[in-house]
PDB file of N, CA and C in Angstrom:
ATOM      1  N   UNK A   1     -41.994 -16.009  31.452  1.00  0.00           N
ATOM      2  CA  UNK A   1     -41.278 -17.262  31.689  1.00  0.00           C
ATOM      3  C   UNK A   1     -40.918 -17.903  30.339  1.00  0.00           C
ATOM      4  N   UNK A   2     -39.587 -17.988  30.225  1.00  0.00           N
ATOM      5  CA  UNK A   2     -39.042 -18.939  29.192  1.00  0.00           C
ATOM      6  C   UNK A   2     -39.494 -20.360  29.328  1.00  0.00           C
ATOM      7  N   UNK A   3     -40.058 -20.606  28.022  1.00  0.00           N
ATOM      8  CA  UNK A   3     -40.376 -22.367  27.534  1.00  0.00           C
ATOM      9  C   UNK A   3     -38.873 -23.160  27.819  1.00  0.00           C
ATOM     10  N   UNK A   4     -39.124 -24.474  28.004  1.00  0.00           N
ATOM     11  CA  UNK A   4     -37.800 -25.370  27.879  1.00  0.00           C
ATOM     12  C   UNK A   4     -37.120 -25.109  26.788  1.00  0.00           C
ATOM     13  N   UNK A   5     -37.884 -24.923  25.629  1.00  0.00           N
ATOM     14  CA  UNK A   5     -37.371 -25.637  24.562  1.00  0.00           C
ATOM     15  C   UNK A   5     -37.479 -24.051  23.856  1.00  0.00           C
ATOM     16  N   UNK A   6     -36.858 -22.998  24.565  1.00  0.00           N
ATOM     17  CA  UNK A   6     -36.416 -21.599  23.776  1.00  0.00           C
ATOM     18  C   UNK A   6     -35.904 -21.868  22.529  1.00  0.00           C
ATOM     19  N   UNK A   7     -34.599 -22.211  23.073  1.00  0.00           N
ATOM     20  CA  UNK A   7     -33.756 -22.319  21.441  1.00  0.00           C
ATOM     21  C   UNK A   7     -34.129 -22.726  20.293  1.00  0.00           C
ATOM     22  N   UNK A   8     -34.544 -23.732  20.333  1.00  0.00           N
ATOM     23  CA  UNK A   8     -35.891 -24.166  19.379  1.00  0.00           C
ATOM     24  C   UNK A   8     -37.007 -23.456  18.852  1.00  0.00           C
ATOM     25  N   UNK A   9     -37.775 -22.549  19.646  1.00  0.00           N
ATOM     26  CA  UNK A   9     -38.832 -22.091  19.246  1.00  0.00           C
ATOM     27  C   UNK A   9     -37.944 -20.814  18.730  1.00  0.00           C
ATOM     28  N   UNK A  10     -36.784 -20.193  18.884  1.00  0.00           N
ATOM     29  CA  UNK A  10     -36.028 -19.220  18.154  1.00  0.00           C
ATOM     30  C   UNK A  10     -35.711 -19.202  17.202  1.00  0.00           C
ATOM     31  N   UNK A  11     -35.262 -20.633  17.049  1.00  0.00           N
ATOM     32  CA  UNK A  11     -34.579 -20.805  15.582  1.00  0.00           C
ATOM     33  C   UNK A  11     -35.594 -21.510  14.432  1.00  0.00           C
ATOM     34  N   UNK A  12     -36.722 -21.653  15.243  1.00  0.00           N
ATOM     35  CA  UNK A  12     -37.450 -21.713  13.960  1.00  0.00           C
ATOM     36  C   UNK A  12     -38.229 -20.615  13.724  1.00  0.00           C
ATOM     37  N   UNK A  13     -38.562 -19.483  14.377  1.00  0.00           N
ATOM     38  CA  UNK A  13     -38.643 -18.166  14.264  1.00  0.00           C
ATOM     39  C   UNK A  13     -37.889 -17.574  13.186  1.00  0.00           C
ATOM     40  N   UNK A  14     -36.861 -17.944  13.635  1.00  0.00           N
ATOM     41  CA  UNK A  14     -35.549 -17.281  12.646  1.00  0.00           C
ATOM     42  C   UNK A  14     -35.462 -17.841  11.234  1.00  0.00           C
ATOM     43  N   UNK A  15     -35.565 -19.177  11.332  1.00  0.00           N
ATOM     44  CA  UNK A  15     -35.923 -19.680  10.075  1.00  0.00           C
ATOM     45  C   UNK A  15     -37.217 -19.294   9.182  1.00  0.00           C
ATOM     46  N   UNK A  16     -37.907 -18.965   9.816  1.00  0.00           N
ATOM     47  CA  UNK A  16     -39.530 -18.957   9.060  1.00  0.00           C
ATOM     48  C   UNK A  16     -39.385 -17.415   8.724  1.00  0.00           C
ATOM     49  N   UNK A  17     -38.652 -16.557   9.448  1.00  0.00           N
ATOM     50  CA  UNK A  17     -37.850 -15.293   9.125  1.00  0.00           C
ATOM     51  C   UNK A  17     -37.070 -14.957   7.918  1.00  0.00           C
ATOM     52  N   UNK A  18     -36.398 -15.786   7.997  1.00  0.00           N
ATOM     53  CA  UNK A  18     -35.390 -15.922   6.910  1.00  0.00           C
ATOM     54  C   UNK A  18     -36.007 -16.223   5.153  1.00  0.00           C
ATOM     55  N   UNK A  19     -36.790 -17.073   5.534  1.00  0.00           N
ATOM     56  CA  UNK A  19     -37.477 -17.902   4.376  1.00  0.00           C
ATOM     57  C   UNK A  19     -38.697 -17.286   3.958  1.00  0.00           C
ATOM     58  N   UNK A  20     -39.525 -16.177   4.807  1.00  0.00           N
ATOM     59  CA  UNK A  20     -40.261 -15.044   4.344  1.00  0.00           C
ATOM     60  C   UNK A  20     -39.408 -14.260   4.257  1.00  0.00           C
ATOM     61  N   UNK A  21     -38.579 -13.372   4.024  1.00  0.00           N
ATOM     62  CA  UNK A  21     -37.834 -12.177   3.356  1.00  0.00           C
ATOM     63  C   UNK A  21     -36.837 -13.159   2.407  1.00  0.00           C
ATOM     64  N   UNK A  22     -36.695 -14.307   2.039  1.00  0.00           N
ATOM     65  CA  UNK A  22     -35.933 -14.884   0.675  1.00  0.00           C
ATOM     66  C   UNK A  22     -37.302 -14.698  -0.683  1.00  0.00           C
ATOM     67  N   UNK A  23     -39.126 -15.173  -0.026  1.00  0.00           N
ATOM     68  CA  UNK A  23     -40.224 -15.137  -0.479  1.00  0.00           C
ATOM     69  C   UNK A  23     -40.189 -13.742  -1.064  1.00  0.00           C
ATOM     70  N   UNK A  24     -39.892 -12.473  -0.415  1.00  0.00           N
ATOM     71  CA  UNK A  24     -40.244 -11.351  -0.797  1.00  0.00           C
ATOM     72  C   UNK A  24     -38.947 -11.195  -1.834  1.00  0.00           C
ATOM     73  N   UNK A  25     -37.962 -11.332  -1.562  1.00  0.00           N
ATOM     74  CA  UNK A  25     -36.677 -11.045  -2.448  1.00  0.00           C
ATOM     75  C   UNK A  25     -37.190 -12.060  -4.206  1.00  0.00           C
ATOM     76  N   UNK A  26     -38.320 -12.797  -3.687  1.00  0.00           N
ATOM     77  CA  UNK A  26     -37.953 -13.524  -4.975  1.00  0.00           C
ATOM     78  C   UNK A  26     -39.382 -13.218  -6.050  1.00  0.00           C
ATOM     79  N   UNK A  27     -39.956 -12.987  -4.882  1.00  0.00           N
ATOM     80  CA  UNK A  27     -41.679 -12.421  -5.439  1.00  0.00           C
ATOM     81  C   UNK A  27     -41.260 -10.532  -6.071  1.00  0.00           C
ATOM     82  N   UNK A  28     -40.163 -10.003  -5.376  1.00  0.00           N
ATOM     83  CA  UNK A  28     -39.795  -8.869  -6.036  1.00  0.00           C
ATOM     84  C   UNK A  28     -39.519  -8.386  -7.485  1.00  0.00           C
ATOM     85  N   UNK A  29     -38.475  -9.792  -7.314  1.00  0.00           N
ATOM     86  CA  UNK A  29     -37.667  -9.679  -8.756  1.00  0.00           C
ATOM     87  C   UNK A  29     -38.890 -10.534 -10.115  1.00  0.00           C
ATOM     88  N   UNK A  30     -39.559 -11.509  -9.446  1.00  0.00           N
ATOM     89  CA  UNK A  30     -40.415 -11.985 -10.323  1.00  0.00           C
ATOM     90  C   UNK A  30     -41.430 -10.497 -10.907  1.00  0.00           C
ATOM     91  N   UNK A  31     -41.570  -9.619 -10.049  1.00  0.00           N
ATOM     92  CA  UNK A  31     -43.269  -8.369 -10.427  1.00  0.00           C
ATOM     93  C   UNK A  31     -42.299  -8.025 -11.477  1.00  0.00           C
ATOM     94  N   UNK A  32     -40.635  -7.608 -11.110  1.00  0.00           N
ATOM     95  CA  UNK A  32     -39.990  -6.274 -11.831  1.00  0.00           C
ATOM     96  C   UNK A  32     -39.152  -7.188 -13.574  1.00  0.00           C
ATOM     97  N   UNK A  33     -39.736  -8.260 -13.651  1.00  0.00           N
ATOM     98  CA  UNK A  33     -38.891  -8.912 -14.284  1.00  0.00           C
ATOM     99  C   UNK A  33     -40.719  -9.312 -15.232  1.00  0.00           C
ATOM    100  N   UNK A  34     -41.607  -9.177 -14.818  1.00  0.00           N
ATOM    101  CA  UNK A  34     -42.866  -9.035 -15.618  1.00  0.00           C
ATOM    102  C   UNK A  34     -43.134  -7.224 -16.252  1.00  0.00           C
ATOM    103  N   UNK A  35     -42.698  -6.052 -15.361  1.00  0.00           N
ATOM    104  CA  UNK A  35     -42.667  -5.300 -15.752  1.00  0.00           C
ATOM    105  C   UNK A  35     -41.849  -5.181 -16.722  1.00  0.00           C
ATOM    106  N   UNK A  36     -40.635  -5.186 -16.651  1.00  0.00           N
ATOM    107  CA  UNK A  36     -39.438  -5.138 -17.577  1.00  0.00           C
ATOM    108  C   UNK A  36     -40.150  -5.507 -19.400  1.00  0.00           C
ATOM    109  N   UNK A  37     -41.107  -6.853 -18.922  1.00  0.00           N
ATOM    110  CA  UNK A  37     -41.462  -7.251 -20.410  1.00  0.00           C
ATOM    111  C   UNK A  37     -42.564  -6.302 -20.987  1.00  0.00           C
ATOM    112  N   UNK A  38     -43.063  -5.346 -20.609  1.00  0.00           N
ATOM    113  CA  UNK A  38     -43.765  -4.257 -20.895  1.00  0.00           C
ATOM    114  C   UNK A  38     -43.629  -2.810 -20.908  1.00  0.00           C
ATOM    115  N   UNK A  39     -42.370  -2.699 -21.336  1.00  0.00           N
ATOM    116  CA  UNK A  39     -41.564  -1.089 -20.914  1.00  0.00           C
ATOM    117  C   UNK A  39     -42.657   0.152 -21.508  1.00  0.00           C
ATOM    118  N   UNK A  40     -43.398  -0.404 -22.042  1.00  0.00           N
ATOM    119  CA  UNK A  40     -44.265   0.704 -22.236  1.00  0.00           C
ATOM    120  C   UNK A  40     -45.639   0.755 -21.761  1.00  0.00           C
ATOM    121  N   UNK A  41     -46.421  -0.538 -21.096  1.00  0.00           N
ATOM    122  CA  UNK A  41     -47.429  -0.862 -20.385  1.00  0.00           C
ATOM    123  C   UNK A  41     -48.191  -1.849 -21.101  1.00  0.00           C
ATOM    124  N   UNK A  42     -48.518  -2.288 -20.737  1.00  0.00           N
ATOM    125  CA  UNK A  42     -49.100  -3.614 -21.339  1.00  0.00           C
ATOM    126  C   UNK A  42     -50.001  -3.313 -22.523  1.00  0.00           C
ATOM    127  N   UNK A  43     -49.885  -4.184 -23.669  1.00  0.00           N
ATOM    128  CA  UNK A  43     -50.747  -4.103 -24.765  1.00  0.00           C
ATOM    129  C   UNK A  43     -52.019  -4.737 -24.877  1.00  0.00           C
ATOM    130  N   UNK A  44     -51.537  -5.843 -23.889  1.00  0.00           N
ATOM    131  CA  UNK A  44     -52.781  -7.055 -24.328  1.00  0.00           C
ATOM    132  C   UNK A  44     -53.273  -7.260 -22.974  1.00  0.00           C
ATOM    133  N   UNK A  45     -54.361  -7.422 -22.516  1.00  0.00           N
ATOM    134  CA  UNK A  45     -55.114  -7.856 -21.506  1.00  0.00           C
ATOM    135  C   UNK A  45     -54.131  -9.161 -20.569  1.00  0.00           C
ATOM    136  N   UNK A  46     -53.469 -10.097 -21.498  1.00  0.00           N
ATOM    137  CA  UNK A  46     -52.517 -10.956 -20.690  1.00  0.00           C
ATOM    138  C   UNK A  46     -51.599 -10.500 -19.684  1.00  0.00           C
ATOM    139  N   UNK A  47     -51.035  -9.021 -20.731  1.00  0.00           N
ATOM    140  CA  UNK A  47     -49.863  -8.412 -19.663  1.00  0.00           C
ATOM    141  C   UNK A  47     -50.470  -7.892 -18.351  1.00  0.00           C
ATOM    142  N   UNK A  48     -51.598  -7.354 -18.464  1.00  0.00           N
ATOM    143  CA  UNK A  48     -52.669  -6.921 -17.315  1.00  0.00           C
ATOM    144  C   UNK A  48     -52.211  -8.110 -16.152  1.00  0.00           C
ATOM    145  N   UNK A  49     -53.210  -9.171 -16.957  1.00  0.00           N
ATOM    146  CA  UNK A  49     -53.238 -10.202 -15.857  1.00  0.00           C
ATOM    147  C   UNK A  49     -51.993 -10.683 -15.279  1.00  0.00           C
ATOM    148  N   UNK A  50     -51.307 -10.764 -15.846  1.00  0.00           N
ATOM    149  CA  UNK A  50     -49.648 -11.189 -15.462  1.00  0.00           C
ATOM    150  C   UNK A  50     -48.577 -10.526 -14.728  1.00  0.00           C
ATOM    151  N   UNK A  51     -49.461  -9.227 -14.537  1.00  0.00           N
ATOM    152  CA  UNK A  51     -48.690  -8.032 -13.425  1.00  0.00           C
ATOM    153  C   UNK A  51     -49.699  -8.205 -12.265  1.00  0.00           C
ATOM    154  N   UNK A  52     -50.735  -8.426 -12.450  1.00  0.00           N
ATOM    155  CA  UNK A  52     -51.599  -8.038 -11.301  1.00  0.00           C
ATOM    156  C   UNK A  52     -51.251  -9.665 -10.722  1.00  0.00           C
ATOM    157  N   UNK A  53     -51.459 -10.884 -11.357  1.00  0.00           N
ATOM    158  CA  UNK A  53     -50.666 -12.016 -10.493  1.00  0.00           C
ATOM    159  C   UNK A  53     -49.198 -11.698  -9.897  1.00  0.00           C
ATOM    160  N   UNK A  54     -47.769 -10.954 -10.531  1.00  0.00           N
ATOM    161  CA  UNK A  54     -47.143 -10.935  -9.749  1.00  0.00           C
ATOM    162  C   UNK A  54     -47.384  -9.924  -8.720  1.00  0.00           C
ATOM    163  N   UNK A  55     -47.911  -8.940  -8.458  1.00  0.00           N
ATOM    164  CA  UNK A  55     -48.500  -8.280  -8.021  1.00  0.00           C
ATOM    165  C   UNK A  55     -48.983  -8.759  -6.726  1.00  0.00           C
ATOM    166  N   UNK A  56     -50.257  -9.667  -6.458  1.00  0.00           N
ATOM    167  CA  UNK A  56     -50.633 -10.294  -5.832  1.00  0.00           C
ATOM    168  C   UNK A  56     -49.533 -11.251  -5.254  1.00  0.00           C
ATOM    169  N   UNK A  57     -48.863 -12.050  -5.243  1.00  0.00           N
ATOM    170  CA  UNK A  57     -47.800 -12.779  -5.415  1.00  0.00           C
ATOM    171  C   UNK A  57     -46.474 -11.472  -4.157  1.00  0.00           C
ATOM    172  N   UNK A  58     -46.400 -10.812  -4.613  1.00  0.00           N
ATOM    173  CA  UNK A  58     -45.466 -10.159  -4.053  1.00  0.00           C
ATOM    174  C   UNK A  58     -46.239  -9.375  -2.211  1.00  0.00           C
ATOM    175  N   UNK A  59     -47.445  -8.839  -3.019  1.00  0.00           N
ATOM    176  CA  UNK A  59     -48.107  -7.966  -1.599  1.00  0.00           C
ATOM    177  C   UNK A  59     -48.532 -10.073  -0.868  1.00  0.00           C
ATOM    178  N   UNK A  60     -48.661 -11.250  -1.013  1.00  0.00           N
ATOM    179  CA  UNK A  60     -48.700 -12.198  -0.248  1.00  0.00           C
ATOM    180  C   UNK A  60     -47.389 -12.639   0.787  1.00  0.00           C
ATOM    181  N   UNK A  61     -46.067 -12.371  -0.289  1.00  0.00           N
ATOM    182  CA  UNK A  61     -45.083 -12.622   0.144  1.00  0.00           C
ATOM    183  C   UNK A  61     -44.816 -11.687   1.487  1.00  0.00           C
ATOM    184  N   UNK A  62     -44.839 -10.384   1.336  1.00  0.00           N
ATOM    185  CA  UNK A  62     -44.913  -9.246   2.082  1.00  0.00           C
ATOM    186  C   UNK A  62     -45.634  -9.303   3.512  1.00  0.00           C
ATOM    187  N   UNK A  63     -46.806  -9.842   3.183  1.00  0.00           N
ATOM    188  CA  UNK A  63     -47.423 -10.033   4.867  1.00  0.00           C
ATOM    189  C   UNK A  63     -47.035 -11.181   5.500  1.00  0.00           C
ATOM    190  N   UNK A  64     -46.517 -12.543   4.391  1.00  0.00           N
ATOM    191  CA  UNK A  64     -46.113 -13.299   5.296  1.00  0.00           C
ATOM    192  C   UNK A  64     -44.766 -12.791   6.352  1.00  0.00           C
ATOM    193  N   UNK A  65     -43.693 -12.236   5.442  1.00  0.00           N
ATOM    194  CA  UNK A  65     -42.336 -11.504   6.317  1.00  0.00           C
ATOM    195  C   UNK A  65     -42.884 -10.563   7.383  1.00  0.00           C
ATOM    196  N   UNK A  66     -44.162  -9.796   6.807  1.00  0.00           N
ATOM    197  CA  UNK A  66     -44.488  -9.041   8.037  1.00  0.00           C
ATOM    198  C   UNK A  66     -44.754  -9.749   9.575  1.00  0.00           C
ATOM    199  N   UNK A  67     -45.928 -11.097   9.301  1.00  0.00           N
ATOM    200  CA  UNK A  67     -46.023 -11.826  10.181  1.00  0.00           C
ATOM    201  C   UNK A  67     -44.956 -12.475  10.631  1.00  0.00           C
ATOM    202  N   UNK A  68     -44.010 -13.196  10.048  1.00  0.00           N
ATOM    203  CA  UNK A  68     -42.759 -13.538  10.607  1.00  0.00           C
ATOM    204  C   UNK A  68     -41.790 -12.832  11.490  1.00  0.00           C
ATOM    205  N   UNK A  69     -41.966 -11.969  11.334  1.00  0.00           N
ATOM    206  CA  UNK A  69     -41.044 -10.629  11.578  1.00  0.00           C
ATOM    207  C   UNK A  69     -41.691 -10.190  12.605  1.00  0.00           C
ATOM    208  N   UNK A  70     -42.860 -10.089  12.620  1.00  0.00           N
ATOM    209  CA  UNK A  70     -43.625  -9.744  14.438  1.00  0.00           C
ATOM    210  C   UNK A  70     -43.766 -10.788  15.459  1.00  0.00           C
ATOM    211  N   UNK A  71     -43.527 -12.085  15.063  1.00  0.00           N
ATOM    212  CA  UNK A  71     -43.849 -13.150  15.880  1.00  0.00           C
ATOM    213  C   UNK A  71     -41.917 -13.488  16.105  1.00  0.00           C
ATOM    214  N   UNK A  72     -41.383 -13.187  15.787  1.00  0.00           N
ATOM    215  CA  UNK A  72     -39.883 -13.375  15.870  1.00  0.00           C
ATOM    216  C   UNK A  72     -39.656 -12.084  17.089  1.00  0.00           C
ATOM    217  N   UNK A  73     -39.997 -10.638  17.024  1.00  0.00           N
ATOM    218  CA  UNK A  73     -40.038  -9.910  17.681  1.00  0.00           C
ATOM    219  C   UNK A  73     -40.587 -10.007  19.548  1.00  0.00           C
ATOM    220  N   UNK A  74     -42.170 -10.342  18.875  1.00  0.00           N
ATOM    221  CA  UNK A  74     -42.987 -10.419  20.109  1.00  0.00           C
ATOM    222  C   UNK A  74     -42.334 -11.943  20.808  1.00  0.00           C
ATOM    223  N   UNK A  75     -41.550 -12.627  20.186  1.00  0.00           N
ATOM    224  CA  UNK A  75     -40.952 -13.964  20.887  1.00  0.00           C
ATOM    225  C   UNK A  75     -39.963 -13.152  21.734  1.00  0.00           C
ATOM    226  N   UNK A  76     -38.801 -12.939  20.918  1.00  0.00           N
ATOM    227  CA  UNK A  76     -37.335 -12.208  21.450  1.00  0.00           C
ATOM    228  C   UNK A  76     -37.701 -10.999  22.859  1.00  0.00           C
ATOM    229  N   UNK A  77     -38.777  -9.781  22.338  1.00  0.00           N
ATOM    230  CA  UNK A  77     -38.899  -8.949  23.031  1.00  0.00           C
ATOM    231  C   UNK A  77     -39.736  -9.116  24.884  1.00  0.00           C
ATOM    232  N   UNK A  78     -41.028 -10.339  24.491  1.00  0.00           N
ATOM    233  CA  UNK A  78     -41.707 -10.718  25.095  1.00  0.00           C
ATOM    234  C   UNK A  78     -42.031 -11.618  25.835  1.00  0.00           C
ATOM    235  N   UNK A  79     -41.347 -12.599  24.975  1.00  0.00           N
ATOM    236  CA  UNK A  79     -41.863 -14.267  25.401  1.00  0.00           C
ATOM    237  C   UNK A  79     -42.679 -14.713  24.395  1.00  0.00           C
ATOM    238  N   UNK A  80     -43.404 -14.257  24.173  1.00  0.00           N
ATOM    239  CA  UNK A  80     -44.745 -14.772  23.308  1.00  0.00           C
ATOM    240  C   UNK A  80     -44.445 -15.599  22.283  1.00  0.00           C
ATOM    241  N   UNK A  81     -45.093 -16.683  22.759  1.00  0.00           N
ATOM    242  CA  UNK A  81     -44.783 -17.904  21.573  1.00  0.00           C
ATOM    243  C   UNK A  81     -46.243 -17.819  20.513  1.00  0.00           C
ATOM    244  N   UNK A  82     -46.326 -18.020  19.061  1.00  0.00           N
ATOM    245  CA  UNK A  82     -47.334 -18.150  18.634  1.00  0.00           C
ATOM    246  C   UNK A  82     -47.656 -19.320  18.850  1.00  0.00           C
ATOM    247  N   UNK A  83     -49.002 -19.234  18.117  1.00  0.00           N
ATOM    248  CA  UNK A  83     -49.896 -20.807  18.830  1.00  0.00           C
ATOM    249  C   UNK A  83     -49.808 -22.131  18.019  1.00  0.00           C
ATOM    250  N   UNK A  84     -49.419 -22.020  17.194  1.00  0.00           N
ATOM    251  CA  UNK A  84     -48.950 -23.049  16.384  1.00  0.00           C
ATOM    252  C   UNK A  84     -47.141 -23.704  16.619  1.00  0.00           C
ATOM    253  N   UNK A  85     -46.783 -23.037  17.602  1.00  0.00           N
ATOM    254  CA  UNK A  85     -45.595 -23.401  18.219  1.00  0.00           C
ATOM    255  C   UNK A  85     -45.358 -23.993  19.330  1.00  0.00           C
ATOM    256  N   UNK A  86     -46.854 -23.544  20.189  1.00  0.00           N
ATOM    257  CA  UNK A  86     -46.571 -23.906  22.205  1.00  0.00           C
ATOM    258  C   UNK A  86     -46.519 -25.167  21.937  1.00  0.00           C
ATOM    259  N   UNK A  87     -46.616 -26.201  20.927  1.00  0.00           N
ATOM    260  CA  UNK A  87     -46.855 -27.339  21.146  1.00  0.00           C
ATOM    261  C   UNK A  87     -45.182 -27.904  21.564  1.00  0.00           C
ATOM    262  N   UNK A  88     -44.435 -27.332  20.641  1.00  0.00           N
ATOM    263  CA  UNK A  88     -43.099 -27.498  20.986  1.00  0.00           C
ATOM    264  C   UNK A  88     -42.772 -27.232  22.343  1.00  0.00           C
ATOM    265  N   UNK A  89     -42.971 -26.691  23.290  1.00  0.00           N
ATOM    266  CA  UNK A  89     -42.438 -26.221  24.767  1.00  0.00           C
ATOM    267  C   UNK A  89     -43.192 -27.029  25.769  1.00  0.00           C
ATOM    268  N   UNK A  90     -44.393 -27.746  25.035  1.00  0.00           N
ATOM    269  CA  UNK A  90     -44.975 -28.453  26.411  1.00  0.00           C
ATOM    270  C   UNK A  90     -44.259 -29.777  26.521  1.00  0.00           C
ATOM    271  N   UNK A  91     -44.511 -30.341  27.867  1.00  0.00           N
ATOM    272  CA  UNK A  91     -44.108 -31.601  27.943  1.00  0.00           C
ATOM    273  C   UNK A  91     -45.235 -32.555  27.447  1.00  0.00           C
ATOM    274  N   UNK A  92     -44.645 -33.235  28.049  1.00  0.00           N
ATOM    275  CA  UNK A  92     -45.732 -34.793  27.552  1.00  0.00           C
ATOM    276  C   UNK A  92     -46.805 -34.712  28.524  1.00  0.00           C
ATOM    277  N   UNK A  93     -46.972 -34.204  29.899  1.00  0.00           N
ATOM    278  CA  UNK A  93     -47.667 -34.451  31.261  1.00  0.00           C
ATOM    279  C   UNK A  93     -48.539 -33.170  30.452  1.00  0.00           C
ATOM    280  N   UNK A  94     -48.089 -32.261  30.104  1.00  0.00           N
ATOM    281  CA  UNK A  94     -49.253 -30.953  29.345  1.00  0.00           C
ATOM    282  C   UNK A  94     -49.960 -31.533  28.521  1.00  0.00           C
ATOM    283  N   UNK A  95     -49.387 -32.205  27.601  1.00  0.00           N
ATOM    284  CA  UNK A  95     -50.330 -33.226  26.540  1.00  0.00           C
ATOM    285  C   UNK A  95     -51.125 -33.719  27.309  1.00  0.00           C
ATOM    286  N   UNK A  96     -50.753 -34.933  28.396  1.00  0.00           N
ATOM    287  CA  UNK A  96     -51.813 -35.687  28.447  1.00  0.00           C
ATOM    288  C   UNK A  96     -52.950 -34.844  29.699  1.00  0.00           C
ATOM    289  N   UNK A  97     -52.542 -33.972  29.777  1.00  0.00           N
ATOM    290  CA  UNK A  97     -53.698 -32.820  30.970  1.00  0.00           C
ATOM    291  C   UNK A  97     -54.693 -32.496  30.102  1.00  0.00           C
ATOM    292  N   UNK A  98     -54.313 -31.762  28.518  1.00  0.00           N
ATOM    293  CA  UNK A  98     -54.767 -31.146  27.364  1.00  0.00           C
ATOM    294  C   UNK A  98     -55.791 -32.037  27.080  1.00  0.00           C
ATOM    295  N   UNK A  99     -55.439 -33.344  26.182  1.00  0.00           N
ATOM    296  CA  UNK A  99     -55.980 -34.085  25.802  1.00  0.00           C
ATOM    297  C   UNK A  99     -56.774 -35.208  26.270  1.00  0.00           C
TER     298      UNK A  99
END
């Protein structure tokens, strides 16, 4: 069963979609743009640390698009709203049952 308020819970799907794979596009170019400054591998313990932060930085960006990207799916394919969203589809009479 579709929520009232589909379109809504789609397009912010889509948005939170969008804005994790802009995260990965930008966490990409940040790792390859720290590599670039070490064409031969790092000299100093800084360059270490400064790849393994973008590094980290990029594999974060990555699971967020992953999660975005399955909860955009399991919405479209399924229904399934995540849970930090049903709040949007209930009415006010669900609130005050809930609470």
């Amino acid at each position: 069963m579709k929520p009232k308020n589909s379109d809504r819970i789609r397009l912010i799907l889509v948005s939170r979609n969008a804005e994790a794979k802009a995260k990965v596009s930008a966490a990409n170019k940040a790792f390859e743009e720290v590599l670039n400054r070490f064409p031969g591998g790092p000299a100093h313990p800084d360059g270490v640390r400064r790849i393994k932060n973008a590094l980290r930085t990029l594999a974060a960006a990555r699971e967020e698009r992953m999660t975005a990207r399955k909860q955009l799916d399991e919405y479209i394919q399924r229904g399934i709203v995540p849970n930090d969203l049903k709040h949007v589809y209930e009415s006010p009479d669900d609130l005050k049952r809930s609470g």
